[in-house]
PDB file of N, CA and C in Angstrom:
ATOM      1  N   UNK A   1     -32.510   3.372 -17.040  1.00  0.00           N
ATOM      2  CA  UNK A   1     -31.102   3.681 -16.952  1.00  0.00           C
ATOM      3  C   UNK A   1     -30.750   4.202 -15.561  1.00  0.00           C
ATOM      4  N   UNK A   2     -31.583   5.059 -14.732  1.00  0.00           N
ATOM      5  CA  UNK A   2     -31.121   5.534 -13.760  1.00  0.00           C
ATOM      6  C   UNK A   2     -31.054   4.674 -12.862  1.00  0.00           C
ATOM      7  N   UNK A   3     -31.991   3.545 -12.901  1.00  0.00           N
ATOM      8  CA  UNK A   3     -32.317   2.690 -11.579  1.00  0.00           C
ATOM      9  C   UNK A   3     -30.881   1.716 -11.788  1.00  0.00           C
ATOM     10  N   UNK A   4     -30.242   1.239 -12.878  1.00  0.00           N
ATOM     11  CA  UNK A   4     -29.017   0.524 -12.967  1.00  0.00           C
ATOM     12  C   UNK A   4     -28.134   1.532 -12.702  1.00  0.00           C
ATOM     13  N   UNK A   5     -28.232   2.987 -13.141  1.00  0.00           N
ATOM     14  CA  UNK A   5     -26.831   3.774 -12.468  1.00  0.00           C
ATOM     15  C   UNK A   5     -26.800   3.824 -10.579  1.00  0.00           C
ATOM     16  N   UNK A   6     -27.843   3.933 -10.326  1.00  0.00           N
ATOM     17  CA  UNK A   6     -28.190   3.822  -8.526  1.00  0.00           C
ATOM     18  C   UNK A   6     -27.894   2.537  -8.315  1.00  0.00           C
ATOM     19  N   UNK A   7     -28.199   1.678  -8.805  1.00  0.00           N
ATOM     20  CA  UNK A   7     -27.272   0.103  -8.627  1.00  0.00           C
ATOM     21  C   UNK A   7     -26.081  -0.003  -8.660  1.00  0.00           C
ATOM     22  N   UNK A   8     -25.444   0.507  -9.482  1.00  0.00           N
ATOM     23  CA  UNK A   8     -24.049   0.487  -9.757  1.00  0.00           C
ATOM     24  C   UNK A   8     -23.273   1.310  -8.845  1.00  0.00           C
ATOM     25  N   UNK A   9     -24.048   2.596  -8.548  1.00  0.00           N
ATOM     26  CA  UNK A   9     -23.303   2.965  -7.648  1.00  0.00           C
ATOM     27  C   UNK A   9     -23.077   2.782  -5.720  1.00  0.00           C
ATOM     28  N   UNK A  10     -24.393   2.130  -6.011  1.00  0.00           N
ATOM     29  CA  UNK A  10     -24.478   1.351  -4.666  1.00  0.00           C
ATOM     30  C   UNK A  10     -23.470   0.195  -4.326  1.00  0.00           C
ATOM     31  N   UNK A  11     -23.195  -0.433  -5.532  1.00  0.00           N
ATOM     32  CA  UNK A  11     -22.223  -1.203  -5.818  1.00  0.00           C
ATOM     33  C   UNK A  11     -20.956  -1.312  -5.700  1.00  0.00           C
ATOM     34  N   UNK A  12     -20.639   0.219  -5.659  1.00  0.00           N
ATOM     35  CA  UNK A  12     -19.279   0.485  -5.945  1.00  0.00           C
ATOM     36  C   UNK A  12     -19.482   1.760  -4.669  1.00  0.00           C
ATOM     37  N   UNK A  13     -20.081   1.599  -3.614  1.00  0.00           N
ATOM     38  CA  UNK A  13     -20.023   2.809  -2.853  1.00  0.00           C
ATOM     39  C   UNK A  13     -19.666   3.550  -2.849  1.00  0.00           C
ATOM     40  N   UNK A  14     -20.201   4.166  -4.440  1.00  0.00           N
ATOM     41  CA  UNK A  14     -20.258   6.009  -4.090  1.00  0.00           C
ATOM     42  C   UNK A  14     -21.603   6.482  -3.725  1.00  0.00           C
ATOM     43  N   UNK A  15     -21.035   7.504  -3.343  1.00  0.00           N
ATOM     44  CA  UNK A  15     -22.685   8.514  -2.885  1.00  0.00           C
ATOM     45  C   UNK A  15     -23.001   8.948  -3.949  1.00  0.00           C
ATOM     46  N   UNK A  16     -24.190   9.543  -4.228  1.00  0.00           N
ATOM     47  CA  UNK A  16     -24.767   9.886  -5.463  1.00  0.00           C
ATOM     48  C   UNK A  16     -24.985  11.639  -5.160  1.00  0.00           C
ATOM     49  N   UNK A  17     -24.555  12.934  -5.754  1.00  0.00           N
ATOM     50  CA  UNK A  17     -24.365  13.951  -5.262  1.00  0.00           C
ATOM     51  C   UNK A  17     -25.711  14.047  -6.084  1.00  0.00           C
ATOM     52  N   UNK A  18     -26.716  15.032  -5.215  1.00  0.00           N
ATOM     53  CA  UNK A  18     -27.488  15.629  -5.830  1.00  0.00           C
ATOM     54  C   UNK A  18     -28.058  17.091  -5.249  1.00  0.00           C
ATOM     55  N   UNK A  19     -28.000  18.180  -5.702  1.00  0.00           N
ATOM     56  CA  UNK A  19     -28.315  19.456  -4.792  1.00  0.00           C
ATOM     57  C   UNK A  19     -29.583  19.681  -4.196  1.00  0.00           C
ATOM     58  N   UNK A  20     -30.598  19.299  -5.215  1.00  0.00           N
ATOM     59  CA  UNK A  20     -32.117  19.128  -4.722  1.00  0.00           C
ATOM     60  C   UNK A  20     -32.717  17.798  -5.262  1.00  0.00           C
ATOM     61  N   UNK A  21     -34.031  17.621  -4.563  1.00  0.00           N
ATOM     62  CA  UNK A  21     -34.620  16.484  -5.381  1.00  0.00           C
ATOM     63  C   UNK A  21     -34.952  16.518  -6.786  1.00  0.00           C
ATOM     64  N   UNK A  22     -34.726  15.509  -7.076  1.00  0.00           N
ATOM     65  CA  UNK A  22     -35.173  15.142  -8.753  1.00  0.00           C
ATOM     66  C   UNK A  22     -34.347  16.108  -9.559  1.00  0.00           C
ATOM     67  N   UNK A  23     -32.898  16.440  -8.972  1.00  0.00           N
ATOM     68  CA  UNK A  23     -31.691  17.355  -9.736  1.00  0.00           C
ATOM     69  C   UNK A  23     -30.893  16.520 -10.188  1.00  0.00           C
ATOM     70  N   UNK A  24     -30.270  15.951 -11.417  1.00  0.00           N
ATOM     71  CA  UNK A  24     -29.515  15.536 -11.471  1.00  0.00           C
ATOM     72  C   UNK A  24     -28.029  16.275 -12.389  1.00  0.00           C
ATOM     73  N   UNK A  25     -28.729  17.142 -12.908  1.00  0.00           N
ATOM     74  CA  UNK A  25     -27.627  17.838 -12.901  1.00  0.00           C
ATOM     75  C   UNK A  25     -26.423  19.188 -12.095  1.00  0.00           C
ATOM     76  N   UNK A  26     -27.465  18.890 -11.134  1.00  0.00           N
ATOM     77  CA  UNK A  26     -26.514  19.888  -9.945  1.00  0.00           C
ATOM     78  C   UNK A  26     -25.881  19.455  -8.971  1.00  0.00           C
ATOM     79  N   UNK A  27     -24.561  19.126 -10.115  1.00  0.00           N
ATOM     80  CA  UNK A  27     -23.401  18.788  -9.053  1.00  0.00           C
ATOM     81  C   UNK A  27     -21.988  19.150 -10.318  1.00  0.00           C
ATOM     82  N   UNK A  28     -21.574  19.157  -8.973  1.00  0.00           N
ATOM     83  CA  UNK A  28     -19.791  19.311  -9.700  1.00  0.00           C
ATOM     84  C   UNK A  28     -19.624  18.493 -10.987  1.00  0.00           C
ATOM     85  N   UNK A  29     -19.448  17.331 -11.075  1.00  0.00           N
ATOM     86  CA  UNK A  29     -19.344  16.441 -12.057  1.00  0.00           C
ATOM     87  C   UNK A  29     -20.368  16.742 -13.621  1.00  0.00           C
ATOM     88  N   UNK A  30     -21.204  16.806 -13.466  1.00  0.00           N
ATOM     89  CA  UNK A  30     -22.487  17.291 -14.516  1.00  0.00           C
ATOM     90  C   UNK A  30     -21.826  18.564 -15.119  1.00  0.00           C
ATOM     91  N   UNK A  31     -21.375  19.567 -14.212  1.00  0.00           N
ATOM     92  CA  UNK A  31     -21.036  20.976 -14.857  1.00  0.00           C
ATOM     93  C   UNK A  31     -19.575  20.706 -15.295  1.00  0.00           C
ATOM     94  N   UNK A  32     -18.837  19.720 -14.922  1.00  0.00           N
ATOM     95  CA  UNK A  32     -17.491  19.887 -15.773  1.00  0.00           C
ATOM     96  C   UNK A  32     -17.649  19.144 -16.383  1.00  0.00           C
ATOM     97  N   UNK A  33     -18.478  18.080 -17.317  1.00  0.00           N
ATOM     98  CA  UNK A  33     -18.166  17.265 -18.133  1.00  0.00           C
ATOM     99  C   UNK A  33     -19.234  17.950 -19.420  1.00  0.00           C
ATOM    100  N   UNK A  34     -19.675  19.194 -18.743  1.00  0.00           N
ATOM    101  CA  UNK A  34     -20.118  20.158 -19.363  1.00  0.00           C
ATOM    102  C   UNK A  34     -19.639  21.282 -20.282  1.00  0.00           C
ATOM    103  N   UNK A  35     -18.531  21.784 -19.297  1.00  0.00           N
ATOM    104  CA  UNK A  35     -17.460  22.316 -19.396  1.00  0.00           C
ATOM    105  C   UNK A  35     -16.624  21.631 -20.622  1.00  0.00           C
ATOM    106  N   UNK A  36     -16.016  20.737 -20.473  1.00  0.00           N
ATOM    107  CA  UNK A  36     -15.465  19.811 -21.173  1.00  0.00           C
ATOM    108  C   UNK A  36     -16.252  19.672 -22.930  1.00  0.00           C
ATOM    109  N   UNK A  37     -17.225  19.099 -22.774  1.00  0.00           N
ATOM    110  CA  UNK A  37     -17.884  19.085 -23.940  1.00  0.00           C
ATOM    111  C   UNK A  37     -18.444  20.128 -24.779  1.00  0.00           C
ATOM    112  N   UNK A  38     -17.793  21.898 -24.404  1.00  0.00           N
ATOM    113  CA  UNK A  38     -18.304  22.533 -25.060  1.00  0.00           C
ATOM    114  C   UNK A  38     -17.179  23.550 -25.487  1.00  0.00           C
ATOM    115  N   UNK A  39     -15.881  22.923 -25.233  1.00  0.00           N
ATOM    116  CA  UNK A  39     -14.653  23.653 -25.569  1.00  0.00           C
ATOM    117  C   UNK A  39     -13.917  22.387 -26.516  1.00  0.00           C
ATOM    118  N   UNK A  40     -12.783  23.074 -27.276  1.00  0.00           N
ATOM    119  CA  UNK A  40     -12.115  22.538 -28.170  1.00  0.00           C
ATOM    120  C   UNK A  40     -10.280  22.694 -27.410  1.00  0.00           C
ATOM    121  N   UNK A  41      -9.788  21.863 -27.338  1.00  0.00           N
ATOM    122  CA  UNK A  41      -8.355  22.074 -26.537  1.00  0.00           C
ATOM    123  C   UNK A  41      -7.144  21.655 -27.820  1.00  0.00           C
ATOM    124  N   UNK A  42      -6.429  22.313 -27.837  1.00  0.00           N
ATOM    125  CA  UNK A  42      -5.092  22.319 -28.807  1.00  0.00           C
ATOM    126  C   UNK A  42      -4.359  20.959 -27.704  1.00  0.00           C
ATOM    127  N   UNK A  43      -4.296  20.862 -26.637  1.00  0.00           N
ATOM    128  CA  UNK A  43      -3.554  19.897 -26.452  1.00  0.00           C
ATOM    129  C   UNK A  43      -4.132  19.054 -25.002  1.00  0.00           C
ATOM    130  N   UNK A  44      -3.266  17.763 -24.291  1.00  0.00           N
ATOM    131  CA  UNK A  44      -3.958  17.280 -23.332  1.00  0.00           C
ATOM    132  C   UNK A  44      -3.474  18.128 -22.115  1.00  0.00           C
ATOM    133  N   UNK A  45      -2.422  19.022 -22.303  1.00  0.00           N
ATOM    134  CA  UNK A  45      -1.539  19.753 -21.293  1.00  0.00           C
ATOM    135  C   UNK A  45      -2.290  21.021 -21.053  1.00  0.00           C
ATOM    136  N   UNK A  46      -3.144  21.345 -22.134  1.00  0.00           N
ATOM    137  CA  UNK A  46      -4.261  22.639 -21.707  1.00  0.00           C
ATOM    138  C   UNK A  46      -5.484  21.997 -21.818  1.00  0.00           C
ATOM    139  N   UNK A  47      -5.962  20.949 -22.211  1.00  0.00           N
ATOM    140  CA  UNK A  47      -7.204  20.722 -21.281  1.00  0.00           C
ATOM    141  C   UNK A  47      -7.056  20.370 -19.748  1.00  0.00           C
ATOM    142  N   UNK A  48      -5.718  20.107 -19.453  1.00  0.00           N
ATOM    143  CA  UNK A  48      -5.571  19.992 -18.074  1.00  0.00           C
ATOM    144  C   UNK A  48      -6.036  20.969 -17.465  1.00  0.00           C
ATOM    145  N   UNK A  49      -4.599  21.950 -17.672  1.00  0.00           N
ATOM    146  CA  UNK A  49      -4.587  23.132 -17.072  1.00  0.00           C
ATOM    147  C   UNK A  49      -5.921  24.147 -17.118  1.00  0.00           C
ATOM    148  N   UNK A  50      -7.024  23.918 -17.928  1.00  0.00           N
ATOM    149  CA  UNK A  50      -8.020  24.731 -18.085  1.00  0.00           C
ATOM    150  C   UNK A  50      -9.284  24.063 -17.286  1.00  0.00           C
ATOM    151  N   UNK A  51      -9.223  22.595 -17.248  1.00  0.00           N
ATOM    152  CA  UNK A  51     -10.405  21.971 -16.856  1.00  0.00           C
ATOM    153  C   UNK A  51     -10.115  22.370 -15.450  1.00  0.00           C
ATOM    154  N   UNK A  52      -8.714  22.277 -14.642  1.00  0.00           N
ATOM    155  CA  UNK A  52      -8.640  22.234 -12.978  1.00  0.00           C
ATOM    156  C   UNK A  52      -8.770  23.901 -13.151  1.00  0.00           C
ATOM    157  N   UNK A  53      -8.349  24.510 -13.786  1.00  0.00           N
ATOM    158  CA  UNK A  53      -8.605  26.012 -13.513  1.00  0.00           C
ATOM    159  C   UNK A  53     -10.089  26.006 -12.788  1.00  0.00           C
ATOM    160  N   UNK A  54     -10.972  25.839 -13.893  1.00  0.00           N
ATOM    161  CA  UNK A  54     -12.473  26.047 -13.977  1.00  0.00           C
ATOM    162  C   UNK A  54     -12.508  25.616 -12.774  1.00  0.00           C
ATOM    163  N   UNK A  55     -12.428  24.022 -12.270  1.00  0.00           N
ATOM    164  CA  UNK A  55     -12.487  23.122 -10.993  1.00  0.00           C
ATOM    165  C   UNK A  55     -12.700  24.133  -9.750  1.00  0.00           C
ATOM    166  N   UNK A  56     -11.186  23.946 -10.066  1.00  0.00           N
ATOM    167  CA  UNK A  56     -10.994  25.306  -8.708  1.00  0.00           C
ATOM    168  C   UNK A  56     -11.742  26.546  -8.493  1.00  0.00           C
ATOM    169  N   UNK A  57     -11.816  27.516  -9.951  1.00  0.00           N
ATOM    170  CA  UNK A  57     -12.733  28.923  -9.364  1.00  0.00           C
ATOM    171  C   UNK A  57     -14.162  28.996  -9.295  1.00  0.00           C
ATOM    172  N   UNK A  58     -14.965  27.586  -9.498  1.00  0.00           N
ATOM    173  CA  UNK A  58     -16.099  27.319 -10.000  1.00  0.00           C
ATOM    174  C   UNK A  58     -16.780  26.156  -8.741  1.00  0.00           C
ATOM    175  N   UNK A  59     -15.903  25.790  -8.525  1.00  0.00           N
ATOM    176  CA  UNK A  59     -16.340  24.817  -7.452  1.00  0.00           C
ATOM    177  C   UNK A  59     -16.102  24.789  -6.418  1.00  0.00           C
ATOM    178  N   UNK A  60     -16.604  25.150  -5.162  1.00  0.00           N
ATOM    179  CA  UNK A  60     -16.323  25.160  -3.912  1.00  0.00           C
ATOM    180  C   UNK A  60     -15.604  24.535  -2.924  1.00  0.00           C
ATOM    181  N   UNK A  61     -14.134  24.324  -3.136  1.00  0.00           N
ATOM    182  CA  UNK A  61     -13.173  23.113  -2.330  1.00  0.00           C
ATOM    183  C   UNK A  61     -13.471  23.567  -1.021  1.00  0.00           C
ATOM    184  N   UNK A  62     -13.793  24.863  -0.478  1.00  0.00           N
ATOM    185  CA  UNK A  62     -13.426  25.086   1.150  1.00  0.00           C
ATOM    186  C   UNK A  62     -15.076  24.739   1.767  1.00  0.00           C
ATOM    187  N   UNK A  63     -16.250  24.768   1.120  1.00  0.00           N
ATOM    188  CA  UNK A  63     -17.031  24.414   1.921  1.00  0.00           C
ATOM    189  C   UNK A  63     -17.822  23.125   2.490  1.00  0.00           C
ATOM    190  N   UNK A  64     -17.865  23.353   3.592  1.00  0.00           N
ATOM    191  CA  UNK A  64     -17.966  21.832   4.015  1.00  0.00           C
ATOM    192  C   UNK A  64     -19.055  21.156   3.747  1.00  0.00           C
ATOM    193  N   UNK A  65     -18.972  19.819   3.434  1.00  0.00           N
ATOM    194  CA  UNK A  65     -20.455  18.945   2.773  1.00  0.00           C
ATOM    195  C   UNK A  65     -20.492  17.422   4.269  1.00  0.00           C
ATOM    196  N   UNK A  66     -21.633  17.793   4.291  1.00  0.00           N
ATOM    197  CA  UNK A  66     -22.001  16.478   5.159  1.00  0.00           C
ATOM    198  C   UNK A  66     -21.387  14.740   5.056  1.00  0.00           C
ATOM    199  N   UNK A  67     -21.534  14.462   3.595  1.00  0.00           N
ATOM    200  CA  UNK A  67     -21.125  13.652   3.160  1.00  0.00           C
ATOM    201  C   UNK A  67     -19.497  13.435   3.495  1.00  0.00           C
ATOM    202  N   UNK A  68     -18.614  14.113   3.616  1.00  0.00           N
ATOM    203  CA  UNK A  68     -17.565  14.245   3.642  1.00  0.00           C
ATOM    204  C   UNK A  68     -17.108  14.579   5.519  1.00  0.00           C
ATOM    205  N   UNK A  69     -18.068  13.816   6.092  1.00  0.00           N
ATOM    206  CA  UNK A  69     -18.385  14.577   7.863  1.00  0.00           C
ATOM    207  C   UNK A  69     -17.694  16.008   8.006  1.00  0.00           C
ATOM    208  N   UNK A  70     -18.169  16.691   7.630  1.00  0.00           N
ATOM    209  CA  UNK A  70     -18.798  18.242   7.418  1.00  0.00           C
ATOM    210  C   UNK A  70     -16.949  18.870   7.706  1.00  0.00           C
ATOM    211  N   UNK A  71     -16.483  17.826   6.836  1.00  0.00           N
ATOM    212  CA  UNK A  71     -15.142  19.120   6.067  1.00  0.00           C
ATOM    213  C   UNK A  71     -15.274  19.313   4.885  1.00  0.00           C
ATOM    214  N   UNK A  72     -14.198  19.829   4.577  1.00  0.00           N
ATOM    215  CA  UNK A  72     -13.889  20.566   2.831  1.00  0.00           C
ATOM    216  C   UNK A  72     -13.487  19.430   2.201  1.00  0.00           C
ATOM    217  N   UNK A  73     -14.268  19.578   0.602  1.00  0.00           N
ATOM    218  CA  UNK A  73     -13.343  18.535   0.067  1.00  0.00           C
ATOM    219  C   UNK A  73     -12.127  18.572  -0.179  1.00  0.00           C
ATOM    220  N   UNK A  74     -11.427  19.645   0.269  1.00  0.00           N
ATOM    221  CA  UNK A  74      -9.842  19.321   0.082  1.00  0.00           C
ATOM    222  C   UNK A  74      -9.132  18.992   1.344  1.00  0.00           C
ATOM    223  N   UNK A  75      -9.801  19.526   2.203  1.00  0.00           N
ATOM    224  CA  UNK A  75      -9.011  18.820   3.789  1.00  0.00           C
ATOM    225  C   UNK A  75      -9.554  17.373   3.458  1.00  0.00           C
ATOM    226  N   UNK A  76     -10.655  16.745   2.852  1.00  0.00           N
ATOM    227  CA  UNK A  76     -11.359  15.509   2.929  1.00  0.00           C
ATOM    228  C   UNK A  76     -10.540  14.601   2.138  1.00  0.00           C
ATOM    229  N   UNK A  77      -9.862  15.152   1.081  1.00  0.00           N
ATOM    230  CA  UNK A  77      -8.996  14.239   0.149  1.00  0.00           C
ATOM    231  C   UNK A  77      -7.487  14.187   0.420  1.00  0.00           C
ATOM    232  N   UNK A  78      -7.137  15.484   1.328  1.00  0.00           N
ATOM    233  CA  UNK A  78      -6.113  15.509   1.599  1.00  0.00           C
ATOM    234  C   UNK A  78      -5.837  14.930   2.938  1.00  0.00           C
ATOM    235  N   UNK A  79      -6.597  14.650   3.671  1.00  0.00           N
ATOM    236  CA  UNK A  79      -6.509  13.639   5.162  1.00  0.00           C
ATOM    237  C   UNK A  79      -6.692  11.722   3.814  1.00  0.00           C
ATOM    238  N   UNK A  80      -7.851  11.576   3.291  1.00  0.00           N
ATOM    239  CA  UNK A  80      -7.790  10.200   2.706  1.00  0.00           C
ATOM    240  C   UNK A  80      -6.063  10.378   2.169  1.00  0.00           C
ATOM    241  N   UNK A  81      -5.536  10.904   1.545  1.00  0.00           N
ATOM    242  CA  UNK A  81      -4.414  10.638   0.891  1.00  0.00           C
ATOM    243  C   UNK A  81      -3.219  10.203   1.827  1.00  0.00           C
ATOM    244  N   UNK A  82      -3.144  10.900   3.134  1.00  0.00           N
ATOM    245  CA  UNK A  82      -2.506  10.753   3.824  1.00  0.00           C
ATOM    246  C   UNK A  82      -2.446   9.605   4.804  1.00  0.00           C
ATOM    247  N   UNK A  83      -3.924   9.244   5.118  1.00  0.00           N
ATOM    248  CA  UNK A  83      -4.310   8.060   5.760  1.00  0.00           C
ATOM    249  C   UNK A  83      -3.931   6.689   4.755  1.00  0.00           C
ATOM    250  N   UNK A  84      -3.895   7.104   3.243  1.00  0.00           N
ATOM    251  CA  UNK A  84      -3.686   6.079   2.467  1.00  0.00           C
ATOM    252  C   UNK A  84      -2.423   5.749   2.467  1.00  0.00           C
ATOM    253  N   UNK A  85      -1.441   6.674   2.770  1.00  0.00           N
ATOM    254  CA  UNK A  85      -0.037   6.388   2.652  1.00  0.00           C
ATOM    255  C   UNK A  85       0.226   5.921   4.009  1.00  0.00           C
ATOM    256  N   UNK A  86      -0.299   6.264   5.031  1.00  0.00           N
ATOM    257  CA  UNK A  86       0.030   5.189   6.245  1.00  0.00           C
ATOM    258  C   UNK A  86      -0.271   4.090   6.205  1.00  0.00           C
ATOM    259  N   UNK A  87      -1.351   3.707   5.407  1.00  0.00           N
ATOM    260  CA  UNK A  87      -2.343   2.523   5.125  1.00  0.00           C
ATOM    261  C   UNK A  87      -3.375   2.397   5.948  1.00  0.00           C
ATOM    262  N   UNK A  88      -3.969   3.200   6.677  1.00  0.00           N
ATOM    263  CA  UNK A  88      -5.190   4.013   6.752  1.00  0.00           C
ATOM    264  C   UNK A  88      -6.687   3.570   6.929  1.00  0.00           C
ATOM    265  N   UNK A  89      -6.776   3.978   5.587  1.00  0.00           N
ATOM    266  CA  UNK A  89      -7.395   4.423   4.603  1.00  0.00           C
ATOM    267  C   UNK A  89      -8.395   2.956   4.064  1.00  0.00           C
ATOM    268  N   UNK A  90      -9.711   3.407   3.960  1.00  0.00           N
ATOM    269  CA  UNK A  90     -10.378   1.989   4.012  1.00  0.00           C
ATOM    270  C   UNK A  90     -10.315   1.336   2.451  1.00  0.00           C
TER     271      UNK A  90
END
């Protein structure tokens, strides 16, 4: 299974986040779909509001990752967004 998920994502050029070797659960994504699967939500308007809560105080938007040529992922998504609306954006 993993060697077709590393295919696929080679495929679809994403990077594959991993914190250390042979980690696959240490990354952002792993801990909120974590998050997610261990709460019960009354509606889709508070799993919103609760999942980006967590996002935000749990996950590090200001520090910079290599992958992202060593900005924040929010200056990193917020320059792609902007480059996308000029048309940019690859």
């Amino acid at each position: 299974m993993s060697r077709r998920f590393k295919r696929a994502c080679r495929r679809l050029g994403v990077t594959q986040s991993m914190g250390r070797v042979g980690s696959c659960c240490d990354n952002a994504v792993s801990e909120a779909v974590d998050y997610v699967h261990r709460r019960t939500f009354a509606t889709r308007t508070e799993a919103r509001l609760k999942i980006a809560t967590w996002i935000t105080r749990f996950y590090n938007t200001h520090r910079l990752h290599s992958v992202c040529g060593y900005h924040s992922p929010i200056d990193y998504e917020h320059d792609h967004r902007a480059n996308s609306v000029l048309g940019l954006a690859a």
